[in-house]
PDB file of N, CA and C in Angstrom:
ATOM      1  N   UNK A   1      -3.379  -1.356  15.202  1.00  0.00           N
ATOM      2  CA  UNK A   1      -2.976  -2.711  14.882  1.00  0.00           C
ATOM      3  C   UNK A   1      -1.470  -2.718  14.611  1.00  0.00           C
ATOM      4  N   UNK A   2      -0.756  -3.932  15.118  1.00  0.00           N
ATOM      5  CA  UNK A   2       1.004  -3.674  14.928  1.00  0.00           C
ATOM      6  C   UNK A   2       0.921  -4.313  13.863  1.00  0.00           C
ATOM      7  N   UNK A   3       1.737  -3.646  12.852  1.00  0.00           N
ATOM      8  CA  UNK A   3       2.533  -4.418  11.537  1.00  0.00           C
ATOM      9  C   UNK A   3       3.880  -4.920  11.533  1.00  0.00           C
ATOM     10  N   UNK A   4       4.004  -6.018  10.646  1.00  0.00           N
ATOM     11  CA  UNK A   4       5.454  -6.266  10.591  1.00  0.00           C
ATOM     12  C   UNK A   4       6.256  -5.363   9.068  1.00  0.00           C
ATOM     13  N   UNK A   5       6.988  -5.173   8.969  1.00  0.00           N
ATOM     14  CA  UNK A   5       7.800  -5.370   7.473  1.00  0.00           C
ATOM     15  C   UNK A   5       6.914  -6.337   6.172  1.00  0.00           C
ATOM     16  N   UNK A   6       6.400  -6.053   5.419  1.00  0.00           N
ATOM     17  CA  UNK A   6       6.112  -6.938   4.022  1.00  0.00           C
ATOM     18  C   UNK A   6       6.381  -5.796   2.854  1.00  0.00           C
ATOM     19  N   UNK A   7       6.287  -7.202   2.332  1.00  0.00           N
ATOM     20  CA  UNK A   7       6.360  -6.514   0.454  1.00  0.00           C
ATOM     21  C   UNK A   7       4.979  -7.068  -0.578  1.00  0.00           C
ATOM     22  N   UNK A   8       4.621  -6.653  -1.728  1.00  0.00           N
ATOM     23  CA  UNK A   8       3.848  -7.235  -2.133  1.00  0.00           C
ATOM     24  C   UNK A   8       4.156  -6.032  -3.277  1.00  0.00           C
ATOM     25  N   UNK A   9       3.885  -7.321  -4.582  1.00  0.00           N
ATOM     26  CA  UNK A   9       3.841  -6.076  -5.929  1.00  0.00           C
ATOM     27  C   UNK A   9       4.968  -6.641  -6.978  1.00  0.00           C
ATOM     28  N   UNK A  10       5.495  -5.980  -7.574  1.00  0.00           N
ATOM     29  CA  UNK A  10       6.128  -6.435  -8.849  1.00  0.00           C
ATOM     30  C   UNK A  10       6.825  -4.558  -9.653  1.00  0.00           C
ATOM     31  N   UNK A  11       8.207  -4.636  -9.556  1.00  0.00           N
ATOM     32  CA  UNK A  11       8.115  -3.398 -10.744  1.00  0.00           C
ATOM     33  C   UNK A  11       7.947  -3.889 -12.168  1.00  0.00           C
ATOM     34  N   UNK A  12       7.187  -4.501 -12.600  1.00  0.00           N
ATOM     35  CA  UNK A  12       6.796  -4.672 -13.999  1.00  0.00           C
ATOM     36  C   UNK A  12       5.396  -3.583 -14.438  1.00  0.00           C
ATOM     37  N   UNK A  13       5.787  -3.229 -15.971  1.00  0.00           N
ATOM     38  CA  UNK A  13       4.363  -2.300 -16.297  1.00  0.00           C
ATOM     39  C   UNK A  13       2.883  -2.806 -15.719  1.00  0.00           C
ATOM     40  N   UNK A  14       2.318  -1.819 -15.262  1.00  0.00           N
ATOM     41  CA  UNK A  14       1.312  -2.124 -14.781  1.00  0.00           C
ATOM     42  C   UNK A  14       0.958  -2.427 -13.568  1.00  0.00           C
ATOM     43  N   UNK A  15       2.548  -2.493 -12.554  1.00  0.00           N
ATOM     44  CA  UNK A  15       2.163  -3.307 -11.122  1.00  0.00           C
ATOM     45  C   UNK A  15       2.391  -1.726 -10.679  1.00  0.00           C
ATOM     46  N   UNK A  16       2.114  -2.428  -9.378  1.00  0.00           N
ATOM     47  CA  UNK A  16       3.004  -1.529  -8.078  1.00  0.00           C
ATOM     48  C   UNK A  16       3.490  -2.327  -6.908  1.00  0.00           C
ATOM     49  N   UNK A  17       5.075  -2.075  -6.475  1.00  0.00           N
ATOM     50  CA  UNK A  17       5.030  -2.822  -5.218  1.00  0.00           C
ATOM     51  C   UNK A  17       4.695  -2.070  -3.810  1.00  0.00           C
ATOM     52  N   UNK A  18       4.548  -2.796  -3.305  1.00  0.00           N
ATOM     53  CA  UNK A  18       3.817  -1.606  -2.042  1.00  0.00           C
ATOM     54  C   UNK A  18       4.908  -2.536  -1.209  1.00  0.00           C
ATOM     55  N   UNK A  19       5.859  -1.795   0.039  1.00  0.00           N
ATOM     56  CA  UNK A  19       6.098  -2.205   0.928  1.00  0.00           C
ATOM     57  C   UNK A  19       5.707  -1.854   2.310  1.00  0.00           C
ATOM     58  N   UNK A  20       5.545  -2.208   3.085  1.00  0.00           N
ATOM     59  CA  UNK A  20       4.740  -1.634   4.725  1.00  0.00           C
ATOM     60  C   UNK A  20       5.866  -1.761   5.837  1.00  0.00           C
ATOM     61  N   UNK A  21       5.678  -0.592   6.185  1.00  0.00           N
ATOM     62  CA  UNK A  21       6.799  -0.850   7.470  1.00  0.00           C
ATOM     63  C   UNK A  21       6.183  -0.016   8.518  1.00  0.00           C
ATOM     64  N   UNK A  22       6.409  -0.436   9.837  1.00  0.00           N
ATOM     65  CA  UNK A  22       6.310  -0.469  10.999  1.00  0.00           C
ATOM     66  C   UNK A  22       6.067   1.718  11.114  1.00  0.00           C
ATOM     67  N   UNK A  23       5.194   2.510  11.786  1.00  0.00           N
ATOM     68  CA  UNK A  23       5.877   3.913  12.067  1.00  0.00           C
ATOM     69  C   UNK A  23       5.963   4.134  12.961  1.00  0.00           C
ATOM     70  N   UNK A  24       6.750   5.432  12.935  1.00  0.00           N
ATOM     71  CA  UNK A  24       7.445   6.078  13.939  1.00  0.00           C
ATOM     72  C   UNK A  24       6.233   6.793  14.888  1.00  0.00           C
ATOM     73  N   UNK A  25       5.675   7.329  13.871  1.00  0.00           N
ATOM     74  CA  UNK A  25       4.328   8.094  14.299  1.00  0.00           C
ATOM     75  C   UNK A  25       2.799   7.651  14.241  1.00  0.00           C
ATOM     76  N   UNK A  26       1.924   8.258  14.304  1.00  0.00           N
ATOM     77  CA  UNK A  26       0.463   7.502  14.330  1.00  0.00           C
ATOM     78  C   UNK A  26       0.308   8.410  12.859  1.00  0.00           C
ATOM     79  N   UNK A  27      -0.883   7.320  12.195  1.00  0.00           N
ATOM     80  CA  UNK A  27      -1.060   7.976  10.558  1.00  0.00           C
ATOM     81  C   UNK A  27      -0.304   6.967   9.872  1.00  0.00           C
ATOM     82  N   UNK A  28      -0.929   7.378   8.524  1.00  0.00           N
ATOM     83  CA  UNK A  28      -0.574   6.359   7.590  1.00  0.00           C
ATOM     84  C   UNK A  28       0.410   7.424   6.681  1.00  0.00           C
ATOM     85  N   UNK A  29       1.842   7.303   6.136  1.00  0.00           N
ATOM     86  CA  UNK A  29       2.469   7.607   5.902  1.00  0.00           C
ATOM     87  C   UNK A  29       3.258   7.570   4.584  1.00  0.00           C
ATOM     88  N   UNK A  30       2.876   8.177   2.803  1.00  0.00           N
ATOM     89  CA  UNK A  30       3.015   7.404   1.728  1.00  0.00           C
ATOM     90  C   UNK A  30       3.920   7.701   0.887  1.00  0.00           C
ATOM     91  N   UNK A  31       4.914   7.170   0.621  1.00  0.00           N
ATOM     92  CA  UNK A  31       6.010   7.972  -0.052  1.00  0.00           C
ATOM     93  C   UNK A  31       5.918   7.089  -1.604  1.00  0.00           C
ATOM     94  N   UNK A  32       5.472   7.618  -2.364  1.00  0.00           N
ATOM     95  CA  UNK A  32       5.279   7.846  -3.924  1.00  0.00           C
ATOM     96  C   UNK A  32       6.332   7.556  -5.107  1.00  0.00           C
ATOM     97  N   UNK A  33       6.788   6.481  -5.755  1.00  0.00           N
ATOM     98  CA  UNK A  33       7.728   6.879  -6.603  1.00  0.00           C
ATOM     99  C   UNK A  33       6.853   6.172  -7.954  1.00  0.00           C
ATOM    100  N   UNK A  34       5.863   7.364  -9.032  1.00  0.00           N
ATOM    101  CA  UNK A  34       5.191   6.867  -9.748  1.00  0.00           C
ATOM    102  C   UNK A  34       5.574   7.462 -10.953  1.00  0.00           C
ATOM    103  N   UNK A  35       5.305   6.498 -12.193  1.00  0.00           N
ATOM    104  CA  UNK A  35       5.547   6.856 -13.739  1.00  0.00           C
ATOM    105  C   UNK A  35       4.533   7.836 -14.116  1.00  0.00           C
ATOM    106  N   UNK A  36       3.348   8.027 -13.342  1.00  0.00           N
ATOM    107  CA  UNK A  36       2.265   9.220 -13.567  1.00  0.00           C
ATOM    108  C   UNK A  36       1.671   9.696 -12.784  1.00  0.00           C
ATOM    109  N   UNK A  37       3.164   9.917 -11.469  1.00  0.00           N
ATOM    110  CA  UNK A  37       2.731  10.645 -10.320  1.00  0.00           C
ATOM    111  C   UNK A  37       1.988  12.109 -10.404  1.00  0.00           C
ATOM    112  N   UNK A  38       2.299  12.776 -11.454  1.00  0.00           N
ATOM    113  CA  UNK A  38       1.676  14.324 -11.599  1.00  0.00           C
ATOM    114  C   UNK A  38       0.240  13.730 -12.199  1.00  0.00           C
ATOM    115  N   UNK A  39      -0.351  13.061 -12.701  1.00  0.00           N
ATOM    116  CA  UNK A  39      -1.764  12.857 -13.284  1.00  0.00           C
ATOM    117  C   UNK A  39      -2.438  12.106 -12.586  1.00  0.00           C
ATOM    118  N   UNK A  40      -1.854  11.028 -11.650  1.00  0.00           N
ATOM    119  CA  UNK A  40      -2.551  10.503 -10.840  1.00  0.00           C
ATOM    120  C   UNK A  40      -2.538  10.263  -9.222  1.00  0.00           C
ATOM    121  N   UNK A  41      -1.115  10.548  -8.972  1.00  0.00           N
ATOM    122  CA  UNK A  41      -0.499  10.471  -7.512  1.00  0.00           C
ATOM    123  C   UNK A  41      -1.356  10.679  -6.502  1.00  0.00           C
ATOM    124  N   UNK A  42      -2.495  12.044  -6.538  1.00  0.00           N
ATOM    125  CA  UNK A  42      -3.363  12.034  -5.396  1.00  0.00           C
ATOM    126  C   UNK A  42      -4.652  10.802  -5.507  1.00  0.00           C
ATOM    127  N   UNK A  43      -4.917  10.075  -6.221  1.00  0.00           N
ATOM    128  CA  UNK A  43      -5.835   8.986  -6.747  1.00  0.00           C
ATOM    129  C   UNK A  43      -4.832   7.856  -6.258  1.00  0.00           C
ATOM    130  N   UNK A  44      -3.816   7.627  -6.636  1.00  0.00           N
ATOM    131  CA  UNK A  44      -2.971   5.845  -5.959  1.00  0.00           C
ATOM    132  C   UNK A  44      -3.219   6.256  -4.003  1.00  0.00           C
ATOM    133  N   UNK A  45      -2.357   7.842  -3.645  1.00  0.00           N
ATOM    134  CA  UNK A  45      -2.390   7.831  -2.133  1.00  0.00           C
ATOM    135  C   UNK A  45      -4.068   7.292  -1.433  1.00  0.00           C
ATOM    136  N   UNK A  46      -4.729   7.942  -2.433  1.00  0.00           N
ATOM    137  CA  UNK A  46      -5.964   7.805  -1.794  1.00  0.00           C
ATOM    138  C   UNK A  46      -6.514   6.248  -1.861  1.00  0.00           C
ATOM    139  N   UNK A  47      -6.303   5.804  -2.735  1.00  0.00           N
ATOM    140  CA  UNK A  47      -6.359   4.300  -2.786  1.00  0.00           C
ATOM    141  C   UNK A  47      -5.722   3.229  -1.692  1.00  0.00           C
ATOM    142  N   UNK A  48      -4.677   3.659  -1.737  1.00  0.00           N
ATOM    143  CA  UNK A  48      -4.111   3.215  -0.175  1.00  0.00           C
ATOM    144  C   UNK A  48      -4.215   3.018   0.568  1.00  0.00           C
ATOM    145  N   UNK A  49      -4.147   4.539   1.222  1.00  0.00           N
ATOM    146  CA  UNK A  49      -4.724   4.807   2.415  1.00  0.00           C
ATOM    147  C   UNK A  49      -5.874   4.198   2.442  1.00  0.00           C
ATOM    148  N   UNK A  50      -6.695   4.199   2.016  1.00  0.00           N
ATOM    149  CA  UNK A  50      -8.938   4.000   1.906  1.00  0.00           C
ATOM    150  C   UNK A  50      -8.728   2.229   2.137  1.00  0.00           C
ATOM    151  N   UNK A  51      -7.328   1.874   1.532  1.00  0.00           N
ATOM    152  CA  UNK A  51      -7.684   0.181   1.523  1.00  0.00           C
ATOM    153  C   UNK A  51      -7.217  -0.317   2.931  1.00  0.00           C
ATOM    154  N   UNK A  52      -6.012   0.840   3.459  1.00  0.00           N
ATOM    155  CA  UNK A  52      -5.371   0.146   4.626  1.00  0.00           C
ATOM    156  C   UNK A  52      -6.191   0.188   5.684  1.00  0.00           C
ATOM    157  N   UNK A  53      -6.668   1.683   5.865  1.00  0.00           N
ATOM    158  CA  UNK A  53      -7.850   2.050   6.808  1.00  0.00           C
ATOM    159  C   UNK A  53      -9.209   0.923   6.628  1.00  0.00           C
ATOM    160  N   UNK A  54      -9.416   0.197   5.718  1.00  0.00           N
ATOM    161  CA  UNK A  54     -10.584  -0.798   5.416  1.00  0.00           C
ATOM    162  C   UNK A  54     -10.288  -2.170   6.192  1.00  0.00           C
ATOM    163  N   UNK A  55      -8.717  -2.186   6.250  1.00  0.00           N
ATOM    164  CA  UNK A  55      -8.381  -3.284   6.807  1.00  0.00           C
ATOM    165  C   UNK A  55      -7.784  -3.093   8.428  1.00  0.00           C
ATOM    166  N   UNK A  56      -8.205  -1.975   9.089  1.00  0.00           N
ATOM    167  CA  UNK A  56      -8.036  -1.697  10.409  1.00  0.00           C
ATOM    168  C   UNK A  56      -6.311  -1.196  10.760  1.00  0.00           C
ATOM    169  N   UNK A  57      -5.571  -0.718   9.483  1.00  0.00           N
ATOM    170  CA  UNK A  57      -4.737  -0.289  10.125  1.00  0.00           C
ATOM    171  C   UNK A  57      -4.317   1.371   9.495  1.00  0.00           C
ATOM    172  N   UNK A  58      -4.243   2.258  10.676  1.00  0.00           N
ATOM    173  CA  UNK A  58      -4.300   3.229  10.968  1.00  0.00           C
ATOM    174  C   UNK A  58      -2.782   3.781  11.413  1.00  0.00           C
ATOM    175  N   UNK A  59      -1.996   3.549  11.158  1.00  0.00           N
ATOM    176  CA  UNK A  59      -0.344   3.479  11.571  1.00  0.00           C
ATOM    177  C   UNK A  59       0.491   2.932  10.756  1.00  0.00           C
ATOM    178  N   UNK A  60       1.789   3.711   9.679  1.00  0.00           N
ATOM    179  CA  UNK A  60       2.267   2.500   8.934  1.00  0.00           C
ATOM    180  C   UNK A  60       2.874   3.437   7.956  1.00  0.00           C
ATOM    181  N   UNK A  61       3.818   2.716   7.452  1.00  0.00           N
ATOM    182  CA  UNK A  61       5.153   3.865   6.254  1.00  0.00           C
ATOM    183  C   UNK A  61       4.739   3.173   5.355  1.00  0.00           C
ATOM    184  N   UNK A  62       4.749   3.480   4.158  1.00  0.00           N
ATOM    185  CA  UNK A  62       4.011   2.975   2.908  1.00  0.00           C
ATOM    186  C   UNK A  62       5.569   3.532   1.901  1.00  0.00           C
ATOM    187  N   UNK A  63       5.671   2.601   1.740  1.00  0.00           N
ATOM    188  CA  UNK A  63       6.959   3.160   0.082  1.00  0.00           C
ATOM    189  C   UNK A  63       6.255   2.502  -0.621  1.00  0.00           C
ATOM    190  N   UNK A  64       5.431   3.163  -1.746  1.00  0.00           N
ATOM    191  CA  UNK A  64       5.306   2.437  -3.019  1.00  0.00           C
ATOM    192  C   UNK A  64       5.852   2.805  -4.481  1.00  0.00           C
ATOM    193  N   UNK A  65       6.155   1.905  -5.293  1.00  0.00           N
ATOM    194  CA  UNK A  65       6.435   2.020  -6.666  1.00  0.00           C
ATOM    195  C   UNK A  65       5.847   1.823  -7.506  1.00  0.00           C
ATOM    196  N   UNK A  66       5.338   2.822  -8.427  1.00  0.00           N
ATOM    197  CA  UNK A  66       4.322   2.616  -9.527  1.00  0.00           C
ATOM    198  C   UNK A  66       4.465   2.733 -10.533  1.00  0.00           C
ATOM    199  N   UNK A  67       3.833   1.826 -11.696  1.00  0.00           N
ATOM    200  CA  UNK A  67       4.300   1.445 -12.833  1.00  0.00           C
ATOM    201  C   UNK A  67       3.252   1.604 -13.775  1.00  0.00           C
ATOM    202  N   UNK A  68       2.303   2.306 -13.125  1.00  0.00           N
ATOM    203  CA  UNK A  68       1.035   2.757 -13.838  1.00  0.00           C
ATOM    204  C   UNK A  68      -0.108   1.334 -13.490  1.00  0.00           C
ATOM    205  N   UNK A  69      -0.101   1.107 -12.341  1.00  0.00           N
ATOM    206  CA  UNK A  69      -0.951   0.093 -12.163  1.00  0.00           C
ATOM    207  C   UNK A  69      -2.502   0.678 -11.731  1.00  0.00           C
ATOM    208  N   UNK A  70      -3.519  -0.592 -12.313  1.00  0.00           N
ATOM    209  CA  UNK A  70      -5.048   0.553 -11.846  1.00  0.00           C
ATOM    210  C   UNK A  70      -5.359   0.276 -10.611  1.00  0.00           C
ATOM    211  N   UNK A  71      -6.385   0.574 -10.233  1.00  0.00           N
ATOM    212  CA  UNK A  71      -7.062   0.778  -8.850  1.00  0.00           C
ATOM    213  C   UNK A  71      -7.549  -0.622  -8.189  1.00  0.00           C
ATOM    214  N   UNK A  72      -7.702  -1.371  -8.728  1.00  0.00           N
ATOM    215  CA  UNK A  72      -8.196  -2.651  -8.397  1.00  0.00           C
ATOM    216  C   UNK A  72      -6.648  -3.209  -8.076  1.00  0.00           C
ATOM    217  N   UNK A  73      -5.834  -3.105  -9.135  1.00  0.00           N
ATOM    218  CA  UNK A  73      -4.243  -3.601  -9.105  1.00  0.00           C
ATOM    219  C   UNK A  73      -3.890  -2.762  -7.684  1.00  0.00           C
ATOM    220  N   UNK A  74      -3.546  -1.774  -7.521  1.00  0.00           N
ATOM    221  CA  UNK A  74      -3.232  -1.409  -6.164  1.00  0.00           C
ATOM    222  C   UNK A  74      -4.024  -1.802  -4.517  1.00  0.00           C
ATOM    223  N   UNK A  75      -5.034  -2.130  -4.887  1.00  0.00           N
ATOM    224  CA  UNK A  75      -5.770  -2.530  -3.769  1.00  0.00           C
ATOM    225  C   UNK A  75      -5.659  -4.186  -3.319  1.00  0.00           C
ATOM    226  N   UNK A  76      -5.795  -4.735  -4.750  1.00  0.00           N
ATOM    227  CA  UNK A  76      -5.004  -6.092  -4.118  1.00  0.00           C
ATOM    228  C   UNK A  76      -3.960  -5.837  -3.587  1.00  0.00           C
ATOM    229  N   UNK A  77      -2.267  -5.271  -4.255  1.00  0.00           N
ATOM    230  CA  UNK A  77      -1.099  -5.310  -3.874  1.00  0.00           C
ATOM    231  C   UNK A  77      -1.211  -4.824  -2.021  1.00  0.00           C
ATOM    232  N   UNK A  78      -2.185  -4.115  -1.769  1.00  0.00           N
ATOM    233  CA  UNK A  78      -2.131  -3.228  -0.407  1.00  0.00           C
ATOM    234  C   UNK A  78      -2.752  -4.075   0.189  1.00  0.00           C
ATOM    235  N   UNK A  79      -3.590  -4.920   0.017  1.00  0.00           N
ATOM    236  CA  UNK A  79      -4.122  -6.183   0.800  1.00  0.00           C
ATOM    237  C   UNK A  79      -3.172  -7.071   1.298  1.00  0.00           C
ATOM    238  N   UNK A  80      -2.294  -7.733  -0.153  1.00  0.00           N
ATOM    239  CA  UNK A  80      -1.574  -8.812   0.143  1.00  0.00           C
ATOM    240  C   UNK A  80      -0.682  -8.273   0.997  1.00  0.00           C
ATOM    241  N   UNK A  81      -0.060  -7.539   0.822  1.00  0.00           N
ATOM    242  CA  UNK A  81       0.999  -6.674   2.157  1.00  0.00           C
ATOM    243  C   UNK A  81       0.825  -6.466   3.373  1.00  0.00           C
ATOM    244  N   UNK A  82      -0.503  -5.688   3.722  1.00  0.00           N
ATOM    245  CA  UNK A  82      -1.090  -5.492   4.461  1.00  0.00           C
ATOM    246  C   UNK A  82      -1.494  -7.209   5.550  1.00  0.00           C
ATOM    247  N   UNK A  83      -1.982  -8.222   4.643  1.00  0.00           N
ATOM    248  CA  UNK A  83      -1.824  -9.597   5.183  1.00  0.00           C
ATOM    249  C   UNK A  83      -0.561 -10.246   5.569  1.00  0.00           C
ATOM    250  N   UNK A  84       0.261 -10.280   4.710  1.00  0.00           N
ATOM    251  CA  UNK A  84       1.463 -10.279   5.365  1.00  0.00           C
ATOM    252  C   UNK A  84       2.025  -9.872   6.762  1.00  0.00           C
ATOM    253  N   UNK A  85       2.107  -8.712   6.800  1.00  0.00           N
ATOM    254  CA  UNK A  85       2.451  -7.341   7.801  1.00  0.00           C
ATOM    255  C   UNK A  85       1.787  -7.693   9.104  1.00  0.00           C
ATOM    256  N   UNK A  86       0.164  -7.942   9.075  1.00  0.00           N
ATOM    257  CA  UNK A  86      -0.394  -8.607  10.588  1.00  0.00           C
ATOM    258  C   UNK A  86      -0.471  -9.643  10.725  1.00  0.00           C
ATOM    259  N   UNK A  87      -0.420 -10.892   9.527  1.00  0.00           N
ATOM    260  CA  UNK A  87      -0.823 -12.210   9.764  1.00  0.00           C
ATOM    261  C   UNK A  87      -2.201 -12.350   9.847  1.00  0.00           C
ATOM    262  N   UNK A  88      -2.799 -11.532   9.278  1.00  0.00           N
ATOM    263  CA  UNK A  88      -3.986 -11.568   9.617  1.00  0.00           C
ATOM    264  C   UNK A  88      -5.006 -12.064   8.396  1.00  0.00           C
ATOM    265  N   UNK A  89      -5.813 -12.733   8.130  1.00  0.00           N
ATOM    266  CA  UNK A  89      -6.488 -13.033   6.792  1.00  0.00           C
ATOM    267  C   UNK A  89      -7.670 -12.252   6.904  1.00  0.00           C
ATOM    268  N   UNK A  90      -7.611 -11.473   5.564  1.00  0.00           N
ATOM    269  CA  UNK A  90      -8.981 -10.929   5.378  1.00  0.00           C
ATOM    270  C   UNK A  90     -10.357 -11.617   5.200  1.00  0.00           C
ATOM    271  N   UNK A  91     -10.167 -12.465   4.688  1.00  0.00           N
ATOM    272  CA  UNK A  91     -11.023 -13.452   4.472  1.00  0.00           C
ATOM    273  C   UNK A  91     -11.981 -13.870   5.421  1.00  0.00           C
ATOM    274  N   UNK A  92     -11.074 -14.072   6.773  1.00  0.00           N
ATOM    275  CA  UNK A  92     -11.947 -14.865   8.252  1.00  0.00           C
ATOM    276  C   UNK A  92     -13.096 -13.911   8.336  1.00  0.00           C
TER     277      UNK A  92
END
């Protein structure tokens, strides 16, 4: 699925912004800048990834910033982005 450029998220405690950009390569691609990346970092990637792959895309640079946000909080933020990015509504 092609993506565009989006953002979605907030650096305030508790968020994360997730931005999506277009890749170079095939794979989903996650570059990490978290307040409890050593205790949780492999738990947010996996969250991610599991939400983007849910929403059919399989290709894609992921910069996110984390502010200690939970799992439900990251999966919206990777939705709304992710909607953005194809135009696509999850919803339909």
């Amino acid at each position: 699925m092609k993506i565009n450029q989006a953002t979605a998220g907030t650096l305030e405690s508790g968020d994360i912004m997730i931005n999506l950009s277009p890749a170079d390569n095939e794979g989903i691609s996650i570059e990490l800048n978290s307040t409890v990346e050593y205790q949780f970092g492999k738990q947010i990637r996996s969250v991610i990834e599991e939400t983007l792959r849910s929403l059919g895309i399989t290709s894609a640079l992921v910069r996110a910033t984390d502010k200690g946000a939970l799992d439900c909080t990251i999966r919206a933020r990777v939705t709304a982005a992710a909607t953005k990015a194809t135009g696509k509504d999850v919803w339909e």
